[in-house]
Protein backbone atom coordinates (compact mmCIF):
# COMPACT_ATOMS: atom_id res chain seq x y z
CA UNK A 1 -25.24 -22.85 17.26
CA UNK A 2 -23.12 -20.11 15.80
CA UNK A 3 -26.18 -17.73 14.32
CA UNK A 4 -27.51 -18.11 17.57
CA UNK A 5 -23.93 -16.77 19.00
CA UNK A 6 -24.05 -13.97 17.03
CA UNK A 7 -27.94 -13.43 17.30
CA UNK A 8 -26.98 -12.49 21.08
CA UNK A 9 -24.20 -10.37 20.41
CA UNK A 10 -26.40 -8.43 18.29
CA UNK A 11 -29.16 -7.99 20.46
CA UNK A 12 -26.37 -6.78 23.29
CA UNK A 13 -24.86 -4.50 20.68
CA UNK A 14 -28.37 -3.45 19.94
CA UNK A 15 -28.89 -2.11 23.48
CA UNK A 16 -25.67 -0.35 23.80
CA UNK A 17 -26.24 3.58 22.50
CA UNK A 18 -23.22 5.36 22.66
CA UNK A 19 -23.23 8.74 24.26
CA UNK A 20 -24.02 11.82 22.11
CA UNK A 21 -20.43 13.37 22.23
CA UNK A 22 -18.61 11.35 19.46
CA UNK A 23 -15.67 13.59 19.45
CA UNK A 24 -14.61 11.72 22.64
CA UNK A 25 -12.76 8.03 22.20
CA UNK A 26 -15.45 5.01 23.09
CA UNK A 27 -14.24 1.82 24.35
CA UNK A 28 -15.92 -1.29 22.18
CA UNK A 29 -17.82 -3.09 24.73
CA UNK A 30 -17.11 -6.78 22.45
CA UNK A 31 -13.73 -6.40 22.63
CA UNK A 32 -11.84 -8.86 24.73
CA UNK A 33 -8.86 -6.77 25.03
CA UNK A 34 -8.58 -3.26 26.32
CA UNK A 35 -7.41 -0.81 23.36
CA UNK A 36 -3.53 -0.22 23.16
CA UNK A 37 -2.43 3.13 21.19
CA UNK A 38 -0.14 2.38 18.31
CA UNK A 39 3.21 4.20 18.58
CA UNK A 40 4.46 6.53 15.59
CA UNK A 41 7.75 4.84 14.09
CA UNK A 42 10.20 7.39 13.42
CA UNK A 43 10.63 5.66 10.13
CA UNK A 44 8.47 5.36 6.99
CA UNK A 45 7.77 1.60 6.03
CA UNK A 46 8.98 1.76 2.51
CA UNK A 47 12.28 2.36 4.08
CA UNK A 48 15.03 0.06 3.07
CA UNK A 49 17.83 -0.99 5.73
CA UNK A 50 21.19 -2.75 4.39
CA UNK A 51 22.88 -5.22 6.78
CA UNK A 52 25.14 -3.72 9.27
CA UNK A 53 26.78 -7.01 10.78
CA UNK A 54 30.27 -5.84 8.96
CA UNK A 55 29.98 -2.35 11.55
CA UNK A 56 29.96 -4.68 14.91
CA UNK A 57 32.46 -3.24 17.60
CA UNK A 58 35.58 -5.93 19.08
CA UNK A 59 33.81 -6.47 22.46
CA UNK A 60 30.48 -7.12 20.40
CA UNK A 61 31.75 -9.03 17.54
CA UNK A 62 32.61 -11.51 20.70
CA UNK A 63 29.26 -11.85 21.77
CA UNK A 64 27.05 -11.73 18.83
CA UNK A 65 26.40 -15.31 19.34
CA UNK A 66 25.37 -15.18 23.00
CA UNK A 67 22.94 -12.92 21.96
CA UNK A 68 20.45 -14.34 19.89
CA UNK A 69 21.03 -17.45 22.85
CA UNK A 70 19.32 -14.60 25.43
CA UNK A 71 16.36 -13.84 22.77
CA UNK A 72 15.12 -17.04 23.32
CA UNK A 73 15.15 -16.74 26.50
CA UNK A 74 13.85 -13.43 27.11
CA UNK A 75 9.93 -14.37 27.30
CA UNK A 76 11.15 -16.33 30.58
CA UNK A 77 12.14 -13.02 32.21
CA UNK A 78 8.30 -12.22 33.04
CA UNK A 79 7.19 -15.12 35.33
CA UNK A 80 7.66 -15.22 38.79
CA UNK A 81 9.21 -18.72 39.21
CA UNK A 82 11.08 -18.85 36.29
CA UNK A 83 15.36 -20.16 36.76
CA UNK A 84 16.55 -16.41 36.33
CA UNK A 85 14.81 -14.97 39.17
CA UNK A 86 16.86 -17.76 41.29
CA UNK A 87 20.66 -16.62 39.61
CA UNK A 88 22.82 -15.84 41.92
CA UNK A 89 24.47 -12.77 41.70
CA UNK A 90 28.09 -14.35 42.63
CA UNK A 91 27.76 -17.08 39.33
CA UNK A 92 27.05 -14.11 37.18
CA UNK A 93 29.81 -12.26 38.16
CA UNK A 94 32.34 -15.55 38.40
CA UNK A 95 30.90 -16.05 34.23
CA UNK A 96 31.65 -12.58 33.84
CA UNK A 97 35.09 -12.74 34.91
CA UNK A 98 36.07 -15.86 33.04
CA UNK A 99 36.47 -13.93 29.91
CA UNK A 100 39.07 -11.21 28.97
CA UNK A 101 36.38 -8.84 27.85
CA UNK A 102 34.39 -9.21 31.40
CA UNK A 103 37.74 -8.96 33.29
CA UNK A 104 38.31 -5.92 31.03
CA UNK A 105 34.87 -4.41 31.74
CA UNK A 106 35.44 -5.11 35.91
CA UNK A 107 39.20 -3.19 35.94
CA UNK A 108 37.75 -0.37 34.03
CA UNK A 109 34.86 0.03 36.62
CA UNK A 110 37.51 -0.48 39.47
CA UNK A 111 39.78 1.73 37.51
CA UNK A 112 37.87 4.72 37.02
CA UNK A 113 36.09 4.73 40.28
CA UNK A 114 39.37 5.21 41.95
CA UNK A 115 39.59 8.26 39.43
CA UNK A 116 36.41 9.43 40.58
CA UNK A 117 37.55 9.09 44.20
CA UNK A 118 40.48 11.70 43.83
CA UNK A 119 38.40 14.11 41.46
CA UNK A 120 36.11 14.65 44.26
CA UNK A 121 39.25 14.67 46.79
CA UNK A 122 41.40 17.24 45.27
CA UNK A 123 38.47 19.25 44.33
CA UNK A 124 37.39 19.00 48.29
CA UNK A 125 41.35 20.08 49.22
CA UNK A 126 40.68 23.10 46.86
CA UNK A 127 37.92 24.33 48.57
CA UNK A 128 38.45 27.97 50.77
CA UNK A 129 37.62 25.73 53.88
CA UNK A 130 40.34 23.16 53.41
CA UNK A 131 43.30 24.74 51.15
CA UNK A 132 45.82 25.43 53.78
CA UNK A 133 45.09 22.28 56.16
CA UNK A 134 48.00 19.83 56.12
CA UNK A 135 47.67 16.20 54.71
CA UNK A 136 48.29 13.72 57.18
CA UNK A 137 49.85 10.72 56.61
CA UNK A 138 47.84 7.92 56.15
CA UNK A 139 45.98 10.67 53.46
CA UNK A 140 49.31 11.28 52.06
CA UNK A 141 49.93 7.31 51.60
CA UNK A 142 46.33 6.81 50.30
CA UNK A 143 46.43 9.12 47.47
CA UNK A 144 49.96 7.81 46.22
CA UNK A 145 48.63 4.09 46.77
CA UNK A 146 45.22 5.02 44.26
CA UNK A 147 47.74 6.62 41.72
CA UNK A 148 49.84 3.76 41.56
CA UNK A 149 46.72 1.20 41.24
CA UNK A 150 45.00 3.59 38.49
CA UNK A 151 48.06 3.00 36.35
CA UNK A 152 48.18 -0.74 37.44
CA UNK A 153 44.72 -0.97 36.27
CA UNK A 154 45.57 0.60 32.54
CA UNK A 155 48.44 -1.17 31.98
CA UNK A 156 46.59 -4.65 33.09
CA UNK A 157 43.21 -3.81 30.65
CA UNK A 158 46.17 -2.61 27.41
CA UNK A 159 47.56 -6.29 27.88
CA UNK A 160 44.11 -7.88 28.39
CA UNK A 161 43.05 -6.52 24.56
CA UNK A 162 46.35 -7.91 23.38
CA UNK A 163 46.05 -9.56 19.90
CA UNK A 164 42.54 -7.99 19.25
CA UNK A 165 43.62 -7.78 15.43
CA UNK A 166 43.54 -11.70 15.00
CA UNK A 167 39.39 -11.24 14.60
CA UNK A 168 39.71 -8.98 11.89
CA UNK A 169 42.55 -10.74 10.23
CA UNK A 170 40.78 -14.07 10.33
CA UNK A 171 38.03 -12.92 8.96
CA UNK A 172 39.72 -10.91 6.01
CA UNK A 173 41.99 -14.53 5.41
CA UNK A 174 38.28 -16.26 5.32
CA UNK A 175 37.06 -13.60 2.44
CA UNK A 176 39.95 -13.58 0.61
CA UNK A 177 39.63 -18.11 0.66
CA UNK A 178 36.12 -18.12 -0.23
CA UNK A 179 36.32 -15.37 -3.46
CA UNK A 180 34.17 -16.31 -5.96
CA UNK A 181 36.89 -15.12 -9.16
CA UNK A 182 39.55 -17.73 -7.46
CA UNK A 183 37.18 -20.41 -7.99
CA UNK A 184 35.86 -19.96 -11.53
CA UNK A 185 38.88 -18.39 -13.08
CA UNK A 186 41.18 -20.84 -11.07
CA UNK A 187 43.26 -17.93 -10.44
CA UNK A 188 43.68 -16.14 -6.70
CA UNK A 189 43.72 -12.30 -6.40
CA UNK A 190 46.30 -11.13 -4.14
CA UNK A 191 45.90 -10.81 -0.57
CA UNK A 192 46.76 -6.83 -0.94
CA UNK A 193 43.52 -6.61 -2.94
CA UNK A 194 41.57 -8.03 -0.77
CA UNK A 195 42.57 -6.44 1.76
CA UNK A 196 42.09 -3.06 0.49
CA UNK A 197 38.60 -4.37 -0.65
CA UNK A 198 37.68 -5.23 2.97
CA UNK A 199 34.94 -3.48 4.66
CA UNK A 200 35.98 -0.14 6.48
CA UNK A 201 35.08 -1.26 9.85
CA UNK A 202 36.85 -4.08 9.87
CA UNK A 203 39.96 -2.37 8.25
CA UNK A 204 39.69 0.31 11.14
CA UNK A 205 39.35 -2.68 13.53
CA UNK A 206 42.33 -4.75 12.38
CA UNK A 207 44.68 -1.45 12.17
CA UNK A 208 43.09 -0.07 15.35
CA UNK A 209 44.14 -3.53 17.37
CA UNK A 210 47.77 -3.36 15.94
CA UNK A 211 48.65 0.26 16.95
CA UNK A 212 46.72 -0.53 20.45
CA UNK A 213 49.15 -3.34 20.86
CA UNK A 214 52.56 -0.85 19.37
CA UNK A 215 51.17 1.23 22.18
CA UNK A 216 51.05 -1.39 25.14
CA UNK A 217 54.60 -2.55 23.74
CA UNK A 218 55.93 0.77 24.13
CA UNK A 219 54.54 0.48 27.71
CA UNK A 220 55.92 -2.42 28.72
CA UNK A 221 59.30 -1.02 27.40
CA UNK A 222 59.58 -3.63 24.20
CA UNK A 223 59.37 -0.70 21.85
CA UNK A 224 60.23 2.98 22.04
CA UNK A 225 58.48 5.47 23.45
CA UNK A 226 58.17 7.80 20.78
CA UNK A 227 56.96 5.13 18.46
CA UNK A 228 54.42 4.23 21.25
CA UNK A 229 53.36 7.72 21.03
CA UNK A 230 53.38 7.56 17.52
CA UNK A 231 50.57 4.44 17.69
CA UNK A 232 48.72 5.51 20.34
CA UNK A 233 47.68 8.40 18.29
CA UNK A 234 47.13 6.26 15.53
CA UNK A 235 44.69 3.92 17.89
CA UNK A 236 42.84 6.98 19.10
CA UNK A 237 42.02 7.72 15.82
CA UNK A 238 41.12 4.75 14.79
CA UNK A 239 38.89 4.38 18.09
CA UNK A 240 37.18 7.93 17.06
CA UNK A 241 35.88 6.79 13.48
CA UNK A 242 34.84 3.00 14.48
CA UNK A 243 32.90 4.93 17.65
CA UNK A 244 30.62 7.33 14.39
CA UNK A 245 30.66 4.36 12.69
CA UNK A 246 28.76 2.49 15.75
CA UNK A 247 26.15 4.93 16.03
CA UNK A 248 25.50 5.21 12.84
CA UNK A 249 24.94 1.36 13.16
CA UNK A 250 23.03 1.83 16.34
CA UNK A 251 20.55 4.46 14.81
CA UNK A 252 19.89 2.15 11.76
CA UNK A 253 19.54 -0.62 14.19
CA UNK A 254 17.22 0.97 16.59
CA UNK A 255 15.20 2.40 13.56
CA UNK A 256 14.46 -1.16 12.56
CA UNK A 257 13.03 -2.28 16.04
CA UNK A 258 10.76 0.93 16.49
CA UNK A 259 9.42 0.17 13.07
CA UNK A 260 8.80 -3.81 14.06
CA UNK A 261 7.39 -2.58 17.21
CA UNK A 262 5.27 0.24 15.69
CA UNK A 263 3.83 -2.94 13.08
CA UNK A 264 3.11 -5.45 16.35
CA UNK A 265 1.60 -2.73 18.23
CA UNK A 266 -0.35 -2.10 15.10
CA UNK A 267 -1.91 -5.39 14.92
CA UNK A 268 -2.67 -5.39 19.03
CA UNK A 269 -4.89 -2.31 18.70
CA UNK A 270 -6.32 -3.27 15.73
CA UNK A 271 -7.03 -6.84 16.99
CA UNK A 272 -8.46 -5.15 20.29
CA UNK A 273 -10.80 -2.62 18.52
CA UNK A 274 -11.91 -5.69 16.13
CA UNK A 275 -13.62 -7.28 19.36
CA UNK A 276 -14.12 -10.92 20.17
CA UNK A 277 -15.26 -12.64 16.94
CA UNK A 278 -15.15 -15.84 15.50
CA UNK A 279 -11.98 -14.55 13.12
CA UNK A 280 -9.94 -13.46 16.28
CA UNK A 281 -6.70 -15.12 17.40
CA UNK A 282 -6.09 -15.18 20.95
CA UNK A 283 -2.48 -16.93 20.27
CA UNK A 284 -1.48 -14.75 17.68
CA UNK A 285 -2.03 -12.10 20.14
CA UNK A 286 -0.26 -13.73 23.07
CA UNK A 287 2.77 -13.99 20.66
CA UNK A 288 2.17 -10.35 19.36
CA UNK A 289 2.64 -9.44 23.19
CA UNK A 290 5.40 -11.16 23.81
CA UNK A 291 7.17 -10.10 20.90
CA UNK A 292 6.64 -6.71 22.07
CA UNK A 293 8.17 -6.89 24.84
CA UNK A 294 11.14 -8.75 23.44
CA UNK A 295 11.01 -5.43 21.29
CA UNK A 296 10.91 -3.17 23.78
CA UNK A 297 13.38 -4.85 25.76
CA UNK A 298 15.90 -4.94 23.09
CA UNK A 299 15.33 -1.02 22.05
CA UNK A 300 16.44 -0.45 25.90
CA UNK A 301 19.55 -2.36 25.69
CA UNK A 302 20.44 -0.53 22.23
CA UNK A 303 20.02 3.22 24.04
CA UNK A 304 22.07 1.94 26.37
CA UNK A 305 24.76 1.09 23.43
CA UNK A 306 24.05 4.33 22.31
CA UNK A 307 24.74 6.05 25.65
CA UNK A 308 27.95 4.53 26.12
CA UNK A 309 29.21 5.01 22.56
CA UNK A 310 28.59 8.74 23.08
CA UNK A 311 30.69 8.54 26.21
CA UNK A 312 33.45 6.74 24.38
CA UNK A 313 33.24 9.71 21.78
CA UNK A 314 33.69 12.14 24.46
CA UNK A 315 36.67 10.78 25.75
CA UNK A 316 38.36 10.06 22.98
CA UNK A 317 37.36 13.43 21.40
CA UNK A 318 39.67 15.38 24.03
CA UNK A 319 42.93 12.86 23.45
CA UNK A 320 42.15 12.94 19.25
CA UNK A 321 41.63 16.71 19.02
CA UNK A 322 43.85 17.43 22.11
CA UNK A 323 41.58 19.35 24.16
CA UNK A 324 42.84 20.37 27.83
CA UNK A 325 40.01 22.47 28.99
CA UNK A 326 38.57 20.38 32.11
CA UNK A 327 40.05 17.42 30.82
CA UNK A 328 40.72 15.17 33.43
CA UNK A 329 37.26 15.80 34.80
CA UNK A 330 35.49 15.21 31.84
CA UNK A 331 37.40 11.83 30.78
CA UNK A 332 36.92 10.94 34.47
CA UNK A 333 32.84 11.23 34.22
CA UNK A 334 32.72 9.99 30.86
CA UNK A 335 34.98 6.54 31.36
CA UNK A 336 33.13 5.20 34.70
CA UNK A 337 29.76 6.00 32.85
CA UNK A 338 30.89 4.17 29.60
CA UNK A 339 32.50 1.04 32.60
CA UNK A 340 28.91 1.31 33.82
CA UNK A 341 27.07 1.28 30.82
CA UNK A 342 29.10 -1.67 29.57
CA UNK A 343 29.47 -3.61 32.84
CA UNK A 344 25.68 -3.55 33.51
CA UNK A 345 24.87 -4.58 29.51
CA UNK A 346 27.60 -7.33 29.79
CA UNK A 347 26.03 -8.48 33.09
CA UNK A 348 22.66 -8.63 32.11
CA UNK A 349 23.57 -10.71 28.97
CA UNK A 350 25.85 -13.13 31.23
CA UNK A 351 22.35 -13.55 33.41
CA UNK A 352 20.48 -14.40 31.04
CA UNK A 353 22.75 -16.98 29.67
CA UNK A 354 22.81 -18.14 32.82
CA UNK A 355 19.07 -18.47 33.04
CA UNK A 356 18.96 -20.22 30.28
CA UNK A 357 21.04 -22.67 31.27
CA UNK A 358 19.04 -23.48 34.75
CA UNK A 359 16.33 -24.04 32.31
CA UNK A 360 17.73 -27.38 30.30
């Protein structure tokens, strides 16, 4: 039964003549899947990639778990009837706001839209057309009311991040327990060493969280405000080298899923130029497509990371370096895109989890 199979496909591969021009790409008439061009990877595979887990930022650290939840359930994302084409909008957003990092993420949206709001206001007032015309009142009582909640809004998101240092802390305590010399030697190092033997990041992110929280002290009028100053600067710092550090992360990250994706798109187009034969695997390739759209869907999401940590860099850039030139405006346009980068990652990832959720 096979030989005769394959006696047929060779008589209709017998009567197929290909056209004269060969410099032009031909289709395979067996194959069973249209071709697919591979993708160049803009790295080699002989590359080697160390683990970057130790580089993750506070906000992410928080939700490294949640994420490999939503890879699971990513594959659900392209049919029709599936439970996360049915989320509401209003449970996303009330999961959202149950955590300090979501609340975070919603004030700083709210925060610098206001901003926004008055950038394009006093820049309309400065305009020839309007720059002797008299503010009326309830303008007058507008403006002062959007000050007052801008600086509402700050104040609120410093004390939300409160305590951001324990993470660090906890996990320097857990490194310094589980040391391998303490156990054979029966002898503990000090805590000092292992401290200053703690990864960079997390050093920048434990210092980083206790000069952010000097700063909000010296806000709330607990500390003075020259040592406030004093930490602030010390924080912004702090924020500057943990943002390189992040891309750095992110490039190595996003190197490693256009290389995967380059190696599944690979096998597609090779599968699909191989035609339908009895050594074909329609299931592998249903799982090769679906992985590359997880793939695809997760190199997204990281230029999106990327995007807003290049926005964070900006900011920070003009407080660190103390640049004046067009600052407000610039700190203005680059903190409601970073709110709604983040906002719209964190939202997405709450969906999901939601989703997922419907499903069990």
């Amino acid at each position: 039964m096979a030989d005769s199979e394959y006696g047929g496909a060779s008589q209709y591969s017998s009567s197929y003549a290909p056209p004269s021009d060969t410099t032009a790409f031909q289709m395979n008439p067996l194959s069973s899947h249209p071709p697919r061009t591979p993708r160049t990877s803009i790295m080699s595979n002989g590359s080697h990639v160390f683990g970057t887990d130790i580089y993750d930022t506070k906000a992410d650290s928080q939700e490294k778990s949640q994420e490999i939840e939503v890879e699971d359930s990513e594959e659900e994302d392209e049919k029709p009837g599936s439970a996360k084409s049915h989320v509401r909008r209003e449970d996303v957003w009330r999961e959202l706001l149950k955590s300090a990092n979501g609340r975070d993420k919603a004030f700083k949206l709210l925060q610098y839209s206001m901003k926004m709001y008055l950038l394009f206001h006093l820049a309309l007032t400065s305009a020839p057309g309007f720059r002797g015309r008299k503010r009326s009142p309830w303008e007058t009582e507008l403006l002062k009311r959007l000050t007052s909640a801008i600086a509402g809004f700050s104040l609120t998101r410093k004390c939300l991040i409160l305590f951001n240092w324990l993470p660090p802390l906890t996990s320097i305590l857990a490194q310094h327990t589980a040391d391998p010399y303490a156990t054979q030697k029966g002898k503990q190092k000090p805590l000092l060493h292992t401290f200053l033997h703690a990864p960079p990041p997390v050093l920048l992110e434990f210092v980083n969280g206790l000069a952010d929280d000097a700063a909000t002290f010296s806000k709330l009028g607990l500390i003075g405000q020259r040592t406030g100053e004093r930490a602030g600067n010390l924080a912004n710092w702090c924020w500057f080298a943990s943002t390189l550090v992040n891309l750095v992360e992110n490039g190595v990250e996003r190197g490693v899923i256009l290389d995967l994706q380059h190696q599944v798109e690979g096998r597609l187009y090779a599968e699909s130029m191989g035609g339908a034969t009895s050594k074909s695997n329609p299931t592998a390739s249903k799982i090769d497509e679906k992985e590359l759209v997880r793939l695809q869907r997760q190199d997204y999401w990281i230029q999106v990371t990327r995007l807003k940590l290049l926005m964070d860099l900006v900011f920070v850039s003009y407080d660190v370096f103390r640049i004046n030139r067009a600052k407000g405006q610039i700190q203005t346009i680059a903190g409601l895109a970073s709110a709604m980068l983040s906002t719209a990652k964190l939202y997405d990832r709450h969906k999901n989890l939601l989703g997922k959720s419907h499903t069990h």
